[in-house]
C-alpha atoms as a PDB file:
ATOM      1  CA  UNK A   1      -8.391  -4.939  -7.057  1.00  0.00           C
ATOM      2  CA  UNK A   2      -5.586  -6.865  -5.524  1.00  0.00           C
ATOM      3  CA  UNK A   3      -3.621  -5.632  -2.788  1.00  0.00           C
ATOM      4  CA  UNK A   4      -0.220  -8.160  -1.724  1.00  0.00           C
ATOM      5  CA  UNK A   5       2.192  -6.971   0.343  1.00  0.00           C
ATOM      6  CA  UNK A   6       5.861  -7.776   0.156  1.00  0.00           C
ATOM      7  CA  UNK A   7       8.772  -8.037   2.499  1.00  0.00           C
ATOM      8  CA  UNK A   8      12.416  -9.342   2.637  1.00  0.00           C
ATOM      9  CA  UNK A   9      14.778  -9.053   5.513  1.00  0.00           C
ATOM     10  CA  UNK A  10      17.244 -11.441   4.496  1.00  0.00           C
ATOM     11  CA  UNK A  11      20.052 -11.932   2.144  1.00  0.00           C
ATOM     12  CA  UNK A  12      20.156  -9.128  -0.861  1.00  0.00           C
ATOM     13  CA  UNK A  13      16.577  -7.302   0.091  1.00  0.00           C
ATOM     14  CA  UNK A  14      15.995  -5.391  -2.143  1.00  0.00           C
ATOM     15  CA  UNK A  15      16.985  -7.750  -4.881  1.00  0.00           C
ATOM     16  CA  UNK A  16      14.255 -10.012  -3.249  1.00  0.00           C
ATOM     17  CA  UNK A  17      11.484  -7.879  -3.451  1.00  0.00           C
ATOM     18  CA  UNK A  18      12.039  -6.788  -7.448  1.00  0.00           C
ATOM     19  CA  UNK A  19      12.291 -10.493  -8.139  1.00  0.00           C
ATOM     20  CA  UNK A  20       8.826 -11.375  -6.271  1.00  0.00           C
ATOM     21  CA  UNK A  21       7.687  -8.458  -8.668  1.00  0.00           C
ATOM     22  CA  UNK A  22       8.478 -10.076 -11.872  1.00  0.00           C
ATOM     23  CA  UNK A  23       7.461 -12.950 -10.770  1.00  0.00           C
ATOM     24  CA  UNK A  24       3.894 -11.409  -9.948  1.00  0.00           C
ATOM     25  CA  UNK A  25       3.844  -9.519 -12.995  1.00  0.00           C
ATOM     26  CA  UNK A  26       3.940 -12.626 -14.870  1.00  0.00           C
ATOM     27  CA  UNK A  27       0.620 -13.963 -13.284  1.00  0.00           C
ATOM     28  CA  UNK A  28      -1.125 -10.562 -13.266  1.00  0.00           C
ATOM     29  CA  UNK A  29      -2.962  -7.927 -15.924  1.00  0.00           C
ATOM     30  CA  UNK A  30      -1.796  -4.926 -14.383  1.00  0.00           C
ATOM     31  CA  UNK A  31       0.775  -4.435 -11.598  1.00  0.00           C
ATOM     32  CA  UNK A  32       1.359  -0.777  -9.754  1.00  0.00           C
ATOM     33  CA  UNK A  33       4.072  -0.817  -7.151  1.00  0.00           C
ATOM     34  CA  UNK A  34       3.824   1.667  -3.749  1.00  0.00           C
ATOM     35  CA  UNK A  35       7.690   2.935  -2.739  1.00  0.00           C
ATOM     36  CA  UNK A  36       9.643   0.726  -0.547  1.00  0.00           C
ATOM     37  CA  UNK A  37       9.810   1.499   2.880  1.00  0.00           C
ATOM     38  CA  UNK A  38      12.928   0.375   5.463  1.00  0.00           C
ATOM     39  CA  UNK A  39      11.069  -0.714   8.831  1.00  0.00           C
ATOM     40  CA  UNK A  40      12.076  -2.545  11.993  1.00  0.00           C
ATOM     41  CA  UNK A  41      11.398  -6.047  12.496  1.00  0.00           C
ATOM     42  CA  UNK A  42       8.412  -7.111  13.980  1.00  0.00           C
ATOM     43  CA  UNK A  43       9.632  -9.675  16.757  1.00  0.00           C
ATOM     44  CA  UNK A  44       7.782 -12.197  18.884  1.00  0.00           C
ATOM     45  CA  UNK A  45       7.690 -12.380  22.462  1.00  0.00           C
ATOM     46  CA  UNK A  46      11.658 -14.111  23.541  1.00  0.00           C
ATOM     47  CA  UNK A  47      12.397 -13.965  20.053  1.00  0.00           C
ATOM     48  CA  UNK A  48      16.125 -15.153  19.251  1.00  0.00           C
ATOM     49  CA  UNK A  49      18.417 -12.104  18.783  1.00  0.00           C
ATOM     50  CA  UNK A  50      19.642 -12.423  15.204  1.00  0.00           C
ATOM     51  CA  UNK A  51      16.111 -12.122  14.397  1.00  0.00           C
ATOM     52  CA  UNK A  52      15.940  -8.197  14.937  1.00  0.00           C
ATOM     53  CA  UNK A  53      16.713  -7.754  11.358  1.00  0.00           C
ATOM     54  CA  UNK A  54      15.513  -4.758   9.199  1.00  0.00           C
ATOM     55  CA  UNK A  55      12.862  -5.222   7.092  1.00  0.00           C
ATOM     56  CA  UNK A  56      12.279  -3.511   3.187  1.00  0.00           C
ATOM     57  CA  UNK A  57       8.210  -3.498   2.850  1.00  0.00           C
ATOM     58  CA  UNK A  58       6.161  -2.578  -0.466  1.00  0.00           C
ATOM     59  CA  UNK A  59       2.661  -3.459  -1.767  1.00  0.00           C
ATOM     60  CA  UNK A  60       1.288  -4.089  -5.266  1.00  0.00           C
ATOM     61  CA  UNK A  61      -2.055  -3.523  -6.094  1.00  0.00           C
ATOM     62  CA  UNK A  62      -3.002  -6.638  -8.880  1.00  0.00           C
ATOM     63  CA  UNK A  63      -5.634  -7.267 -11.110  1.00  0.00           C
ATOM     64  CA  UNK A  64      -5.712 -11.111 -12.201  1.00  0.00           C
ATOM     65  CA  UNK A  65      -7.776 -14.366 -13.130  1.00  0.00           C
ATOM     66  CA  UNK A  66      -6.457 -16.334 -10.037  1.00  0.00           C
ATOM     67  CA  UNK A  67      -9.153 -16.884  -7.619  1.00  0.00           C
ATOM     68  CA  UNK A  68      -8.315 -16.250  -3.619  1.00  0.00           C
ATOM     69  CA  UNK A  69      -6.638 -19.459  -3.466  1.00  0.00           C
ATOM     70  CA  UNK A  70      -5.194 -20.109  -6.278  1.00  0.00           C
ATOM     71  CA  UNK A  71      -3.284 -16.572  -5.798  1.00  0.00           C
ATOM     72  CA  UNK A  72      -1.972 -17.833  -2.357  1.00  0.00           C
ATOM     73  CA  UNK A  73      -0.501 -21.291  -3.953  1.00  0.00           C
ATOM     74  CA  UNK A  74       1.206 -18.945  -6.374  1.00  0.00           C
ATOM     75  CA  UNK A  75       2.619 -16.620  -4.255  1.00  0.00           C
ATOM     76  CA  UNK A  76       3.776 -19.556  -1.624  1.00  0.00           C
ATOM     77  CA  UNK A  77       5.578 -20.780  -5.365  1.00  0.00           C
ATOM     78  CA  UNK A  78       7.007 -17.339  -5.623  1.00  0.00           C
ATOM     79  CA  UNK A  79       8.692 -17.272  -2.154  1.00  0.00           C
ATOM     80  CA  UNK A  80      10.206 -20.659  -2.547  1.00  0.00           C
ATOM     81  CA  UNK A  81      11.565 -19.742  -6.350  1.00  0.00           C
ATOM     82  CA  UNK A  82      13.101 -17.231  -4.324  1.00  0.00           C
ATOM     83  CA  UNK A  83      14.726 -19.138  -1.360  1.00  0.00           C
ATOM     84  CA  UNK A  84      12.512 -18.444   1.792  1.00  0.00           C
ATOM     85  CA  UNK A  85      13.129 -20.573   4.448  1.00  0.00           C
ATOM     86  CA  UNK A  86      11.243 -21.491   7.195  1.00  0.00           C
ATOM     87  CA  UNK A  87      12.594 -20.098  10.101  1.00  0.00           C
ATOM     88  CA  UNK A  88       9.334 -20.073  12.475  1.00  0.00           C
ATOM     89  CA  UNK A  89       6.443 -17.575  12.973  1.00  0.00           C
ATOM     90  CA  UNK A  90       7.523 -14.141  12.509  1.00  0.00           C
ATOM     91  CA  UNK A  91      11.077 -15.526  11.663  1.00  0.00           C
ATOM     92  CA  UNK A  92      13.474 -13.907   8.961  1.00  0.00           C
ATOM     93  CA  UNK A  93      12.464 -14.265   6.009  1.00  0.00           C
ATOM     94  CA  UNK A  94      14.406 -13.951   2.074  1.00  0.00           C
ATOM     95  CA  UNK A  95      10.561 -12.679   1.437  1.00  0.00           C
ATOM     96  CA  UNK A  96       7.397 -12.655   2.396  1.00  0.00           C
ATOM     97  CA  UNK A  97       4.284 -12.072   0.063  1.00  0.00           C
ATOM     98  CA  UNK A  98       0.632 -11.766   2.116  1.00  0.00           C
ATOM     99  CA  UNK A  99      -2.807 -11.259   0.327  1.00  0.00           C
ATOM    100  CA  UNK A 100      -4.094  -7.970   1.849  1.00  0.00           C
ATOM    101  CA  UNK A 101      -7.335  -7.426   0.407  1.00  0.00           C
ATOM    102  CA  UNK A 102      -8.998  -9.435  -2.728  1.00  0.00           C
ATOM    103  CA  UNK A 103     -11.525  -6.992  -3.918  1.00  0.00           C
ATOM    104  CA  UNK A 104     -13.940  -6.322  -0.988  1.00  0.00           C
ATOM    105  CA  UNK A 105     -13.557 -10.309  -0.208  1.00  0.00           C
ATOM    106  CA  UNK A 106     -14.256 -11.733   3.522  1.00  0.00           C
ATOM    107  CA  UNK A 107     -12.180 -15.260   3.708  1.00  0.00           C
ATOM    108  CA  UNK A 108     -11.810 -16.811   7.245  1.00  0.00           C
ATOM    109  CA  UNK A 109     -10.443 -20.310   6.960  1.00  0.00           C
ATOM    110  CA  UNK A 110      -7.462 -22.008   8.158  1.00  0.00           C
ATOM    111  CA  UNK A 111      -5.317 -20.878   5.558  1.00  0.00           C
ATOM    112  CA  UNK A 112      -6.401 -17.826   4.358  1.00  0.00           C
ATOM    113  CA  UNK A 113      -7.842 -14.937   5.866  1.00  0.00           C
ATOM    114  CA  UNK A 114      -9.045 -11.746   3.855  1.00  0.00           C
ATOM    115  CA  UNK A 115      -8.462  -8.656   4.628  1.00  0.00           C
ATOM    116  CA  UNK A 116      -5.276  -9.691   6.114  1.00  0.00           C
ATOM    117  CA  UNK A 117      -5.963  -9.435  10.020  1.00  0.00           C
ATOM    118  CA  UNK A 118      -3.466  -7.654  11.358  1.00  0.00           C
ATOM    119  CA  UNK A 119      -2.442  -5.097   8.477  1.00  0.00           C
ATOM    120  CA  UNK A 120      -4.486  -2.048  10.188  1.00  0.00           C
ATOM    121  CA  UNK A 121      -2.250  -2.309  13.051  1.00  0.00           C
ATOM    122  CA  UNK A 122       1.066  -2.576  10.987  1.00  0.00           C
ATOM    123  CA  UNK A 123       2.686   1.171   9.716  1.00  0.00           C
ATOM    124  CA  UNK A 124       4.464  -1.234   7.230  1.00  0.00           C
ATOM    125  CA  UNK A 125       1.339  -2.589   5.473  1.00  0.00           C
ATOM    126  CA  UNK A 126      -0.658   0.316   5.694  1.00  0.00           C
ATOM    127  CA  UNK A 127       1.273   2.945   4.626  1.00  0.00           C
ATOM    128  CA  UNK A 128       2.518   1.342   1.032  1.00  0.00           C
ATOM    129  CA  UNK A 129      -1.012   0.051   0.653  1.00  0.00           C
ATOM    130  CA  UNK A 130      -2.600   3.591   1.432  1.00  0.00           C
ATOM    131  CA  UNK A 131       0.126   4.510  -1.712  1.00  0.00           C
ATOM    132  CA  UNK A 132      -1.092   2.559  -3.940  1.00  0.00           C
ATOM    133  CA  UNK A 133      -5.138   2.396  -3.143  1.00  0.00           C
ATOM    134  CA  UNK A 134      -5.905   4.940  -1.264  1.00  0.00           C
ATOM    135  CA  UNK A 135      -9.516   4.351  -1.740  1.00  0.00           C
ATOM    136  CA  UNK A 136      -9.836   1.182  -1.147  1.00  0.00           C
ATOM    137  CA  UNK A 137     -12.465   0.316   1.520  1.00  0.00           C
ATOM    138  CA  UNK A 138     -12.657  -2.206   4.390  1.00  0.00           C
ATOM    139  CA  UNK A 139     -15.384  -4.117   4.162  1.00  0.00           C
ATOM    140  CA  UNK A 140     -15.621  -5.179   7.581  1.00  0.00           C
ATOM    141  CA  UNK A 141     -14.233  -1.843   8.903  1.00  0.00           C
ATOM    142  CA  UNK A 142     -15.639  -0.078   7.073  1.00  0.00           C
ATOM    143  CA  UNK A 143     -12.840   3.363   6.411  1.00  0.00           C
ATOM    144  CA  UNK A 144     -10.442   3.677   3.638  1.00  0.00           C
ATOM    145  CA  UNK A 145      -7.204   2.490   3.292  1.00  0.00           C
ATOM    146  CA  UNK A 146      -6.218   6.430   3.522  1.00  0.00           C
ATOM    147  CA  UNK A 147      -8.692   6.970   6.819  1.00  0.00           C
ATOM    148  CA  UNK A 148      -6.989   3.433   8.395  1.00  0.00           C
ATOM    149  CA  UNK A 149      -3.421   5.457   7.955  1.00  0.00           C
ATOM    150  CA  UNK A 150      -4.523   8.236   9.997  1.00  0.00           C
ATOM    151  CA  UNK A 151      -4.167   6.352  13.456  1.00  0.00           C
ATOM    152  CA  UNK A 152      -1.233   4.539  12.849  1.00  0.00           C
ATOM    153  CA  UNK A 153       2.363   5.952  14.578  1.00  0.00           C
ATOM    154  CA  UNK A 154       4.885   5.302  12.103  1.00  0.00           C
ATOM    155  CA  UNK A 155       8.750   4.931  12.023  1.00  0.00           C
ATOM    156  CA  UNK A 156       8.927   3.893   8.109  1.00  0.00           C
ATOM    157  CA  UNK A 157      11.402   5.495   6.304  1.00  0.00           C
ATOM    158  CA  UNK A 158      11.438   5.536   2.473  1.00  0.00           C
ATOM    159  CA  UNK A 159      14.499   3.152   0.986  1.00  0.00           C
ATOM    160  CA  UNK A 160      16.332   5.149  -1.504  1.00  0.00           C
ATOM    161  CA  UNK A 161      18.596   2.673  -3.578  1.00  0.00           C
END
């Protein structure tokens, strides 16, 4: 089981997100799509203000013959058929596609790192991915996806198109 999350804060959103999706169902066996949530941006410290942009967040849960790192070349193809540009860490973005979890994978290296670090802190990862694999269990954690959800304060609200 593949877990990616998506998200798009720039230009048509929405329309940005259900294009990543047929471009991942393409490259995957079986897709399943959580709802998509409308969250706030995630800013850095002194970041510029046309940056605080609403975000639309989903997650897919995959199953495909790409390994780790072959997935991640694909989906960096994905968000450039798409038009993201870089705009600097935590910048806009047209979208965004991360590799959550890759079975019960560990990957630490410079470009890839598996369970994505940060997604148990992030209402916007957790809650789609909770959705959608509820079961799913940390492997260096060690709780569900649906356990990690429980101490996370949320502000997501479910995007109705």
């Amino acid at each position: 089981m593949i877990i990616l999350g998506l998200g798009s804060n720039q230009g048509d959103r929405l329309a940005n997100i259900k294009a990543a999706i047929a471009e991942i169902t393409e490259i995957s066996q079986s897709l399943i799509c959580a709802s998509i949530y409308s969250s706030a941006a995630l800013l850095p410290e002194n970041a510029p203000e046309g940056w605080d942009i609403g975000f639309l967040n989903t997650a897919v849960r995959i199953e495909c013959k790409l390994s780790p790192k072959e997935l991640l070349i694909k989906i960096k193809e994905i968000e450039n058929n798409i038009g993201r540009i870089n705009r600097g860490h935590w910048g806009p973005r047209e979208i965004d596609i991360d590799i959550l979890a890759y079975d019960d994978l560990i990957i630490n290296d410079d470009n890839l790192n598996i369970p994505h670090k940060e997604m148990t802190k992030r209402d916007f990862v957790m809650i789609p991915f909770a959705e959608i694999a509820p079961e799913w269990l940390h492997p260096i954690i060690g709780k569900t996806a649906l356990e990690l959800t429980n101490n996370i304060k949320s502000s997501l609200s479910i995007f109705l198109d």
